[in-house]
PDB file of N, CA and C in Angstrom:
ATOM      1  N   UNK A   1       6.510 -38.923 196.866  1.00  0.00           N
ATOM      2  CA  UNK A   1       6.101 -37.620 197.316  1.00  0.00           C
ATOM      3  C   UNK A   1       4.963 -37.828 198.312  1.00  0.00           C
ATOM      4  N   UNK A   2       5.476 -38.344 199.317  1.00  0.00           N
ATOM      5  CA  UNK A   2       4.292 -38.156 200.604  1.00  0.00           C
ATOM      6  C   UNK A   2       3.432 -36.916 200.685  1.00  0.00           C
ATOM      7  N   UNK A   3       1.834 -37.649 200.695  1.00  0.00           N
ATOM      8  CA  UNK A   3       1.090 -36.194 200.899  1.00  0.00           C
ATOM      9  C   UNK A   3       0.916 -36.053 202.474  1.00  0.00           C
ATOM     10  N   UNK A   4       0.073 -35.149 203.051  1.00  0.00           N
ATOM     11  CA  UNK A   4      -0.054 -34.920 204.347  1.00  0.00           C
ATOM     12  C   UNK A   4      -1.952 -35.278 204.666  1.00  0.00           C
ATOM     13  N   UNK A   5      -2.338 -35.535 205.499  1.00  0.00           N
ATOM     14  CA  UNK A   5      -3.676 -35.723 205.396  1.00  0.00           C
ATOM     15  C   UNK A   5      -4.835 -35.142 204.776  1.00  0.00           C
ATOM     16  N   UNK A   6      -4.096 -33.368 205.098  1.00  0.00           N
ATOM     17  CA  UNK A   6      -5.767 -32.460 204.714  1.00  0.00           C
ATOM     18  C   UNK A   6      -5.084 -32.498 202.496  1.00  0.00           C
ATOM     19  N   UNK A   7      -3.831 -32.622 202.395  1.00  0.00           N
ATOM     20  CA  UNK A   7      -3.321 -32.500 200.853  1.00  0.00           C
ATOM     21  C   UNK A   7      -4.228 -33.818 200.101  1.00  0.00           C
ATOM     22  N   UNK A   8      -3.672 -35.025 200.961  1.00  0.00           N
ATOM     23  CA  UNK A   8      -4.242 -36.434 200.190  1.00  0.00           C
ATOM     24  C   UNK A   8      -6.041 -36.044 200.001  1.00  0.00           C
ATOM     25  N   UNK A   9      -6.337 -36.028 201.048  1.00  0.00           N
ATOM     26  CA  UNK A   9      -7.906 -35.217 201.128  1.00  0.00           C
ATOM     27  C   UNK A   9      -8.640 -34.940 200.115  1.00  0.00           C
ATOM     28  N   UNK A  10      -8.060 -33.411 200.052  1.00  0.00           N
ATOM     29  CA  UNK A  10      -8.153 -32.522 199.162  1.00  0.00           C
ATOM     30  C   UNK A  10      -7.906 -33.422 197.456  1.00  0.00           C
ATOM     31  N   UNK A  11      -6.820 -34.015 197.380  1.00  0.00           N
ATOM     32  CA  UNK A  11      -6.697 -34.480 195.791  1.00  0.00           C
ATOM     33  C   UNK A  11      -7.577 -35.807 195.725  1.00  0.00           C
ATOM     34  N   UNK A  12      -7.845 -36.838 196.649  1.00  0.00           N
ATOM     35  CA  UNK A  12      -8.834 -37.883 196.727  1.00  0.00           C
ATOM     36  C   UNK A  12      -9.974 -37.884 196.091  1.00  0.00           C
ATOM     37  N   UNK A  13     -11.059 -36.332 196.433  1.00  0.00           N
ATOM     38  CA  UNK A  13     -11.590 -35.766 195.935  1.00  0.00           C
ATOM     39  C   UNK A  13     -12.102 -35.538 194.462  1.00  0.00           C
ATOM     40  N   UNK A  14     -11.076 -35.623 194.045  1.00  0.00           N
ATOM     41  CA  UNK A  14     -10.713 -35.156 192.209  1.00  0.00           C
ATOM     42  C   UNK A  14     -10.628 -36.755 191.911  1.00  0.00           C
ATOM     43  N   UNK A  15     -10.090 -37.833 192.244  1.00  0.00           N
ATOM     44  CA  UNK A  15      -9.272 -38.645 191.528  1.00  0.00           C
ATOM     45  C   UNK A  15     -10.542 -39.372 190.841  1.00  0.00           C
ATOM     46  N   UNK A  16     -10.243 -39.866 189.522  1.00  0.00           N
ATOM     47  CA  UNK A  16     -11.058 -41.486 188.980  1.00  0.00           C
ATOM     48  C   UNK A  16     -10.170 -42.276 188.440  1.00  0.00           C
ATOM     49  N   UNK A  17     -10.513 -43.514 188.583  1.00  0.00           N
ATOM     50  CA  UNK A  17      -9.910 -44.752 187.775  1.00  0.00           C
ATOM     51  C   UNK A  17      -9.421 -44.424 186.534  1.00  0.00           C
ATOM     52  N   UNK A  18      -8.003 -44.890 186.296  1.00  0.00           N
ATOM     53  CA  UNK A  18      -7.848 -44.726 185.149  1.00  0.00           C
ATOM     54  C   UNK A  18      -8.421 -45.715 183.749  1.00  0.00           C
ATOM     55  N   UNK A  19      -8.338 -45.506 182.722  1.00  0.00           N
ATOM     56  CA  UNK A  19      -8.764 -46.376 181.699  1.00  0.00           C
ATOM     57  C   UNK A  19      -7.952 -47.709 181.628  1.00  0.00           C
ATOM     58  N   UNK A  20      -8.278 -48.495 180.612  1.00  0.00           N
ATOM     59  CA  UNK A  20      -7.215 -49.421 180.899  1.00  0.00           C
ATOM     60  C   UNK A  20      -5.659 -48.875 179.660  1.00  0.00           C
ATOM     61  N   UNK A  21      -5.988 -47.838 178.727  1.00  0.00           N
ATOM     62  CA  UNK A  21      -5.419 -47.332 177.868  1.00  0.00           C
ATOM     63  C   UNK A  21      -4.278 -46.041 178.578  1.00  0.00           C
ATOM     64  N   UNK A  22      -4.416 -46.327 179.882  1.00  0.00           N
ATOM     65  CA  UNK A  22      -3.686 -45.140 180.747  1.00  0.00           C
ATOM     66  C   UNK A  22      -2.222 -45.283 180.165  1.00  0.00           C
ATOM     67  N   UNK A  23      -1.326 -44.178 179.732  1.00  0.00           N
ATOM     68  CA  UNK A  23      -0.312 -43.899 179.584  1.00  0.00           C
ATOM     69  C   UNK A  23       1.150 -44.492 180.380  1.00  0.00           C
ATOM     70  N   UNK A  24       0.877 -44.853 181.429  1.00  0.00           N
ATOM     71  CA  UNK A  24       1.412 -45.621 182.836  1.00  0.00           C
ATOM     72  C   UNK A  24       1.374 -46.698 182.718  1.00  0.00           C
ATOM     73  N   UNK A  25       0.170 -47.694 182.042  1.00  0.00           N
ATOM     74  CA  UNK A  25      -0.114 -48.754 182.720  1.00  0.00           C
ATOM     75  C   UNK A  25       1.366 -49.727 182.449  1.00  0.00           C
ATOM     76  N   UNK A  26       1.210 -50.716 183.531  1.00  0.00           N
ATOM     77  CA  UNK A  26       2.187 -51.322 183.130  1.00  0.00           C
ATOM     78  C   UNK A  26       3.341 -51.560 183.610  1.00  0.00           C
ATOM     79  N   UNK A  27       3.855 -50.570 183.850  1.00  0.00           N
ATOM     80  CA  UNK A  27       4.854 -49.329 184.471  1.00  0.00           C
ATOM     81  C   UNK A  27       5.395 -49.655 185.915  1.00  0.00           C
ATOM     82  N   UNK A  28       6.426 -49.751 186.385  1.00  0.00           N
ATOM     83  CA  UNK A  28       6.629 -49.756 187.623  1.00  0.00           C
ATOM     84  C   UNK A  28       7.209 -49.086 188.597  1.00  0.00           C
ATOM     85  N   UNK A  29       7.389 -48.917 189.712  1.00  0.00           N
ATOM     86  CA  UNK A  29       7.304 -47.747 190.647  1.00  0.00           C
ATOM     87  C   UNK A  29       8.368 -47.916 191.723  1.00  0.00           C
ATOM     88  N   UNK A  30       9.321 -47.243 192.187  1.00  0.00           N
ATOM     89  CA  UNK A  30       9.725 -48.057 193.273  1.00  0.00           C
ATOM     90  C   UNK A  30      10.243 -46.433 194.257  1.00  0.00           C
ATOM     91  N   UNK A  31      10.423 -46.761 195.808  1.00  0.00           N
ATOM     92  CA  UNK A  31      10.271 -45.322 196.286  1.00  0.00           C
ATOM     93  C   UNK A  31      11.343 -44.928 196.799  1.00  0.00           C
ATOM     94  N   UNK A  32      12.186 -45.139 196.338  1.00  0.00           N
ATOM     95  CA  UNK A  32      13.723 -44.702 196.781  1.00  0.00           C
ATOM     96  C   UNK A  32      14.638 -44.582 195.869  1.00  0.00           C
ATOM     97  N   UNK A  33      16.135 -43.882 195.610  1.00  0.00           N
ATOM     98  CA  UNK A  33      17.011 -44.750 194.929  1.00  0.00           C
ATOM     99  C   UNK A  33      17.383 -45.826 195.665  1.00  0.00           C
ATOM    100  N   UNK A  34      17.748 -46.578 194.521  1.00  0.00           N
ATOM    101  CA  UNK A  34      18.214 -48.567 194.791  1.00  0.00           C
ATOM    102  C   UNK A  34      17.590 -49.537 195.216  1.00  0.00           C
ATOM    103  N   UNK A  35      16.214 -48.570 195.589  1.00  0.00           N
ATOM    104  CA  UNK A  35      14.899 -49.702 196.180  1.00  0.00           C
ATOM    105  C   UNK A  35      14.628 -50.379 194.794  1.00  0.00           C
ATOM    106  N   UNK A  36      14.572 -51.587 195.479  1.00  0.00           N
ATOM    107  CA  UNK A  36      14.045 -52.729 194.331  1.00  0.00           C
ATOM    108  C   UNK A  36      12.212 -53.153 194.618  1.00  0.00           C
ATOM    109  N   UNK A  37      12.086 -53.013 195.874  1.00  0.00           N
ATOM    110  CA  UNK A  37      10.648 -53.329 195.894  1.00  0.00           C
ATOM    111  C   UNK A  37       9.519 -52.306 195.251  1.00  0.00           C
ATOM    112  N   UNK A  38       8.709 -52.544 194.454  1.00  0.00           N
ATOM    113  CA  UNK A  38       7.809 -52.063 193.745  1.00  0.00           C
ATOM    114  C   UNK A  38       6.921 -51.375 195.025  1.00  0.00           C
ATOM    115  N   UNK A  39       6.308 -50.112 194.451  1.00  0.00           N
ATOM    116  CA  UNK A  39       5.352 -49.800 195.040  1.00  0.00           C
ATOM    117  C   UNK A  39       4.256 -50.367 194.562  1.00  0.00           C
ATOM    118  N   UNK A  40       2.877 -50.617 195.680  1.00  0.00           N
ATOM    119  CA  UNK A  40       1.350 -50.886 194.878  1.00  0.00           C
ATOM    120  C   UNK A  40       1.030 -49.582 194.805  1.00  0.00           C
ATOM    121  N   UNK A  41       0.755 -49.074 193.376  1.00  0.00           N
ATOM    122  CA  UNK A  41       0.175 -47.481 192.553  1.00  0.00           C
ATOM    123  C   UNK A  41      -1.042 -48.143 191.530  1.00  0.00           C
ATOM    124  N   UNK A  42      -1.774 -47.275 192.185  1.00  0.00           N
ATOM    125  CA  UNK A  42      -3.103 -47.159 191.601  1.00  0.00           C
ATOM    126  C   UNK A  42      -3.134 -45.804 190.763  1.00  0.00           C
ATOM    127  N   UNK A  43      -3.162 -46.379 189.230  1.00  0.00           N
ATOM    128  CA  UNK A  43      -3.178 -45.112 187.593  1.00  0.00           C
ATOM    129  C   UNK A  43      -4.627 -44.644 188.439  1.00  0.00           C
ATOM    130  N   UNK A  44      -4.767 -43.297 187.825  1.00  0.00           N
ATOM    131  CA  UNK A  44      -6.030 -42.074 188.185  1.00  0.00           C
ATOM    132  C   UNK A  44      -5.564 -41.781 186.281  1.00  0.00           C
ATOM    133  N   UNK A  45      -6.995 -41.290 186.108  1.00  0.00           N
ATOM    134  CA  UNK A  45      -7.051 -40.388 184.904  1.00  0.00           C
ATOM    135  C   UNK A  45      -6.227 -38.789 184.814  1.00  0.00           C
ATOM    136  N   UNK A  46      -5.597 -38.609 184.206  1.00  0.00           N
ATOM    137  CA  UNK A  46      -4.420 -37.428 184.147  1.00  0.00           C
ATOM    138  C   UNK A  46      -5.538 -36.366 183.749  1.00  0.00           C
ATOM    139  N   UNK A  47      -6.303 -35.748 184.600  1.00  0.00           N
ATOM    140  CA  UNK A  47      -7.135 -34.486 184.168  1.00  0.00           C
ATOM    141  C   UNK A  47      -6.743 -33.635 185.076  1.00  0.00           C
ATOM    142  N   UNK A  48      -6.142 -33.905 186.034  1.00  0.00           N
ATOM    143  CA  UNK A  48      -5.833 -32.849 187.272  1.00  0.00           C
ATOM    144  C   UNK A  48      -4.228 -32.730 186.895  1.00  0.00           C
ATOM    145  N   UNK A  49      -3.999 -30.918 187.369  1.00  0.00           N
ATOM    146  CA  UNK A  49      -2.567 -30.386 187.553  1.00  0.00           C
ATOM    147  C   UNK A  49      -1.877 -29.963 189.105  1.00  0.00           C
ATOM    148  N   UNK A  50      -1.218 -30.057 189.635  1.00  0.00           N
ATOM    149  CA  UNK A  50      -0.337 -30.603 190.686  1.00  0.00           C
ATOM    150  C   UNK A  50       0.631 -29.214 190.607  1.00  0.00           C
ATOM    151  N   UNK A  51       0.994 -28.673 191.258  1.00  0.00           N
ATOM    152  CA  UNK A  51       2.429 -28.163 191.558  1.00  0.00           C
ATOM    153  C   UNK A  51       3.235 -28.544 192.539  1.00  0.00           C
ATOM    154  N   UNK A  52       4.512 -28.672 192.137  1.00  0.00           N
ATOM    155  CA  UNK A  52       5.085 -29.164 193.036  1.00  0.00           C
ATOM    156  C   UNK A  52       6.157 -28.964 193.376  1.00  0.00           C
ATOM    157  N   UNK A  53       6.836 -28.863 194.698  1.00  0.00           N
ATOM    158  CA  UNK A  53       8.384 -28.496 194.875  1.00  0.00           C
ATOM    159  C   UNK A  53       9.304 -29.393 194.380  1.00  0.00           C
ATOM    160  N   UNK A  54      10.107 -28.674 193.510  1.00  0.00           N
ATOM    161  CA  UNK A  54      11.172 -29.738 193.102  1.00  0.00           C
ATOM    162  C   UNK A  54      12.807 -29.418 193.004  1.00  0.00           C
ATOM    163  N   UNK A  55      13.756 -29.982 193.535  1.00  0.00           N
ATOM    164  CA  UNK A  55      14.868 -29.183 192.954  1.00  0.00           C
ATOM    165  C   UNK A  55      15.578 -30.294 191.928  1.00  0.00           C
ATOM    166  N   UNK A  56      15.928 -29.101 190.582  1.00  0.00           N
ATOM    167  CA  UNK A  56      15.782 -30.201 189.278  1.00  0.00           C
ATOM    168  C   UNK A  56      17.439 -30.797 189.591  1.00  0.00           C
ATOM    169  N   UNK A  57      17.814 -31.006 190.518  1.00  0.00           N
ATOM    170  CA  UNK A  57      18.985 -32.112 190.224  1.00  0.00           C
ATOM    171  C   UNK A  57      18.772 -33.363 190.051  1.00  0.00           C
ATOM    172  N   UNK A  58      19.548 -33.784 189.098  1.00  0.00           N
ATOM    173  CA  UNK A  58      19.466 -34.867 188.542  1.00  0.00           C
ATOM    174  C   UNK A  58      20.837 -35.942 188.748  1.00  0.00           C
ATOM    175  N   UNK A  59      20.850 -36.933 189.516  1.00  0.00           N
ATOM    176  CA  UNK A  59      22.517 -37.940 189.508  1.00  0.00           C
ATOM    177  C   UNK A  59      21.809 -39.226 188.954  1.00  0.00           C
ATOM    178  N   UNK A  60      22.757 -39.790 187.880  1.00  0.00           N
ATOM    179  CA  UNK A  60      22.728 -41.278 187.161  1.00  0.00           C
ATOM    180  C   UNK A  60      21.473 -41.203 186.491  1.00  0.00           C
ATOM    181  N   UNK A  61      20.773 -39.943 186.118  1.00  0.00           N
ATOM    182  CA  UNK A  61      19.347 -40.792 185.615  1.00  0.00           C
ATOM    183  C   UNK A  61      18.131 -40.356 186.177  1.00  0.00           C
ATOM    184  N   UNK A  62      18.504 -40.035 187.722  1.00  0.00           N
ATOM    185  CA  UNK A  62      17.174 -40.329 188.988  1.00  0.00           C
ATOM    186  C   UNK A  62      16.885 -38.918 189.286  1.00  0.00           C
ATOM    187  N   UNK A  63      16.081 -38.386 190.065  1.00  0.00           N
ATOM    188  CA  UNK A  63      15.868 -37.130 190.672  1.00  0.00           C
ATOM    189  C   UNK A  63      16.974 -37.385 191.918  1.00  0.00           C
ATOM    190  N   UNK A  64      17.612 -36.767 192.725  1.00  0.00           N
ATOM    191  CA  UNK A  64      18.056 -37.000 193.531  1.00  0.00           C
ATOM    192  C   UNK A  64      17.790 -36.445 195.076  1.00  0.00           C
ATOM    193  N   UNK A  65      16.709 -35.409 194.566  1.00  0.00           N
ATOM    194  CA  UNK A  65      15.334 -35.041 195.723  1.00  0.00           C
ATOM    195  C   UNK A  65      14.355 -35.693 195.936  1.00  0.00           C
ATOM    196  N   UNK A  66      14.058 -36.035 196.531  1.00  0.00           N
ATOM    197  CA  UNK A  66      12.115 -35.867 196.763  1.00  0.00           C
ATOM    198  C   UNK A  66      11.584 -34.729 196.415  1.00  0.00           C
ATOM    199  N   UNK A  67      10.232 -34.913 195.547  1.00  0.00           N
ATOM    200  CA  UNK A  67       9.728 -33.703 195.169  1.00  0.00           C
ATOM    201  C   UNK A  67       8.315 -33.633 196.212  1.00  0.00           C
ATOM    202  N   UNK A  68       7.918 -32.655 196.063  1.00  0.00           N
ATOM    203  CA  UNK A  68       6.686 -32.349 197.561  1.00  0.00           C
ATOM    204  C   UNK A  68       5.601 -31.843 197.036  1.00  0.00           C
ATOM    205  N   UNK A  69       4.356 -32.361 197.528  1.00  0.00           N
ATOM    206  CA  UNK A  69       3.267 -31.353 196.592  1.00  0.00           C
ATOM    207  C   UNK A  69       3.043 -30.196 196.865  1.00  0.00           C
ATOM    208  N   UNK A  70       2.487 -29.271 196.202  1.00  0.00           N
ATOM    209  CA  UNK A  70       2.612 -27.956 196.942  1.00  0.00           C
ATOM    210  C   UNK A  70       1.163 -27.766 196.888  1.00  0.00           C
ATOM    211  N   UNK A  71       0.428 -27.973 195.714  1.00  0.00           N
ATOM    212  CA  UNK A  71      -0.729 -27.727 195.858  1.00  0.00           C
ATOM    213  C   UNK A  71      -1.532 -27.851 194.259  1.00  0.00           C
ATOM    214  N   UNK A  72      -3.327 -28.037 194.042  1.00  0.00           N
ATOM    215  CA  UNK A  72      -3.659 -28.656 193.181  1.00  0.00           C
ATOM    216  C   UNK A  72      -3.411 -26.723 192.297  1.00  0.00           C
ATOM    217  N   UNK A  73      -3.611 -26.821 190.786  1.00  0.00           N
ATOM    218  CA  UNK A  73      -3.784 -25.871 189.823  1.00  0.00           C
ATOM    219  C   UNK A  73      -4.801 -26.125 189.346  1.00  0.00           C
ATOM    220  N   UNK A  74      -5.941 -25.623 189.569  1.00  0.00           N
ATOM    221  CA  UNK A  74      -7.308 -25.811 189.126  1.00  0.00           C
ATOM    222  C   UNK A  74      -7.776 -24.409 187.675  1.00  0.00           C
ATOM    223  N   UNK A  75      -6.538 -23.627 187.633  1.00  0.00           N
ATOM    224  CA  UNK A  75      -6.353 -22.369 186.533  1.00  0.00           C
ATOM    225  C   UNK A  75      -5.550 -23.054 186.042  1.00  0.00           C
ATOM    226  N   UNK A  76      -5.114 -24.072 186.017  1.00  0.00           N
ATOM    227  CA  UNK A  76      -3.926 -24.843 184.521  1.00  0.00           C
ATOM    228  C   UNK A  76      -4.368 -25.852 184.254  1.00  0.00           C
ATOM    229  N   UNK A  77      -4.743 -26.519 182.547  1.00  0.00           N
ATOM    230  CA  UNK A  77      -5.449 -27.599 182.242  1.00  0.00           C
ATOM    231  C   UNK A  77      -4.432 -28.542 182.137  1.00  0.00           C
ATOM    232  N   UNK A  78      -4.799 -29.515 181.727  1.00  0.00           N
ATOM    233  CA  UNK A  78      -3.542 -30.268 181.133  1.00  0.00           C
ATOM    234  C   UNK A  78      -3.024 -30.113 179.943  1.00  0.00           C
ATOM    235  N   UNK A  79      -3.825 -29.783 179.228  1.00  0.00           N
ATOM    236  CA  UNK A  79      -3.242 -29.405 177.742  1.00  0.00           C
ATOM    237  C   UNK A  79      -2.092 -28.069 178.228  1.00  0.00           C
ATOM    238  N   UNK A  80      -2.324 -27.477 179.173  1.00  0.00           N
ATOM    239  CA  UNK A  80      -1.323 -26.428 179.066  1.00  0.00           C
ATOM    240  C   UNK A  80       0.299 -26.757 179.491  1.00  0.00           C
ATOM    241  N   UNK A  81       0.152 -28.345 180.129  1.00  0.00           N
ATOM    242  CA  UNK A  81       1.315 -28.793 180.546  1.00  0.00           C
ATOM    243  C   UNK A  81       2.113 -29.692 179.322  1.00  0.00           C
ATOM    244  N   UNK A  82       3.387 -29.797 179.297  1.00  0.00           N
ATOM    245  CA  UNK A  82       3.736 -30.519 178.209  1.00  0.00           C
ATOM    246  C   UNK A  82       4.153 -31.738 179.223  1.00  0.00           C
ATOM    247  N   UNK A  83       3.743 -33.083 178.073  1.00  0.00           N
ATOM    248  CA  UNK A  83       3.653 -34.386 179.020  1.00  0.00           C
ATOM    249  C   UNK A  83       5.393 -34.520 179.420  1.00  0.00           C
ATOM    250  N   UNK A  84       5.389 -35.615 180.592  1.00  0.00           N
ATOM    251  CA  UNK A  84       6.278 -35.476 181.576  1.00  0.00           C
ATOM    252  C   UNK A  84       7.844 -36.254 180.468  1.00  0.00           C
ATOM    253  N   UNK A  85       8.375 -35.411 180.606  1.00  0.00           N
ATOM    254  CA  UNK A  85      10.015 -35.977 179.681  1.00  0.00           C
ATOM    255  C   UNK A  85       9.955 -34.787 178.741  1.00  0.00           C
ATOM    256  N   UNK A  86       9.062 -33.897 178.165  1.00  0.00           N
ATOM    257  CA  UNK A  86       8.921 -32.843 177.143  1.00  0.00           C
ATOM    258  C   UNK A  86       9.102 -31.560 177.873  1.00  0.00           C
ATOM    259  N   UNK A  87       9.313 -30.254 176.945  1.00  0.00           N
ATOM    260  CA  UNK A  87       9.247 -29.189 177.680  1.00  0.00           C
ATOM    261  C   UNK A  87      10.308 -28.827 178.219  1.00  0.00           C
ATOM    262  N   UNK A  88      10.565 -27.572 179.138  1.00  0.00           N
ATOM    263  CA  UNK A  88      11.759 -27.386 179.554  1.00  0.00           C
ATOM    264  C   UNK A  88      12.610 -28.355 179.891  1.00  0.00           C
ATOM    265  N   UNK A  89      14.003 -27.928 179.371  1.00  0.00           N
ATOM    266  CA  UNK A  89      15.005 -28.856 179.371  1.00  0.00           C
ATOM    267  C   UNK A  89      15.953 -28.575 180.616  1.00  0.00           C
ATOM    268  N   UNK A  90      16.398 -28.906 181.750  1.00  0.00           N
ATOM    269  CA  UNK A  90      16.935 -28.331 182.648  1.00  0.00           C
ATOM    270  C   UNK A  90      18.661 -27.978 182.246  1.00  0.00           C
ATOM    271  N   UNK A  91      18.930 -26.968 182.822  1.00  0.00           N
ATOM    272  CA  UNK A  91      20.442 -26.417 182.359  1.00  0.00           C
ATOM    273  C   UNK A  91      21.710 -27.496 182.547  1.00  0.00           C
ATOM    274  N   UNK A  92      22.459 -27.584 181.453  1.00  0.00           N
ATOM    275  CA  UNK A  92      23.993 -28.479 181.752  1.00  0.00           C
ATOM    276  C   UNK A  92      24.850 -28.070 183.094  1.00  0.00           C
ATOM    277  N   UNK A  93      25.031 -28.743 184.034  1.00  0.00           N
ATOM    278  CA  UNK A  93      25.443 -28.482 185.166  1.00  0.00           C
ATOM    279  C   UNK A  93      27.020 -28.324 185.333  1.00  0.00           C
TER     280      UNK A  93
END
């Protein structure tokens, strides 16, 4: 999800190091389907909420969009989000 200059900016702002107990760590990243090369991702502490454009199709597993940021939610905590795999279930297609 490429940000745009004044977006990256704006969330840069907010970010800290994550712990070494980060939920992620470990974890690997890659930025395409079928890309094999890893991205270098730097974990941030999960205190900030994000909205973001997404369209929930799903093929083999993967998103099959790019999702886009739309902008930070500074009126939604994290506790109000359910962690990422929980929560709405998207409809049988």
């Amino acid at each position: 999800m490429p940000l745009g200059p004044d977006a990256a900016r704006q969330l840069a702002e907010h970010l800290q190091p994550a712990a070494p107990d980060h939920p992620w760590t470990g974890a690997r990243f890659s930025s395409s389907w079928g890309s094999r090369e890893p991205l270098d991702v730097t974990l941030v502490t999960p205190e900030l909420v994000a909205e973001v454009d997404a369209d929930t199709a799903i093929d083999r597993g993967a998103w099959r969009n790019p999702k886009r940021f739309a902008r930070l939610r500074p009126d939604v905590t994290v506790a109000d989000v359910p962690p990422f795999g929980e929560g709405v279930t998207p409809a049988a297609g």
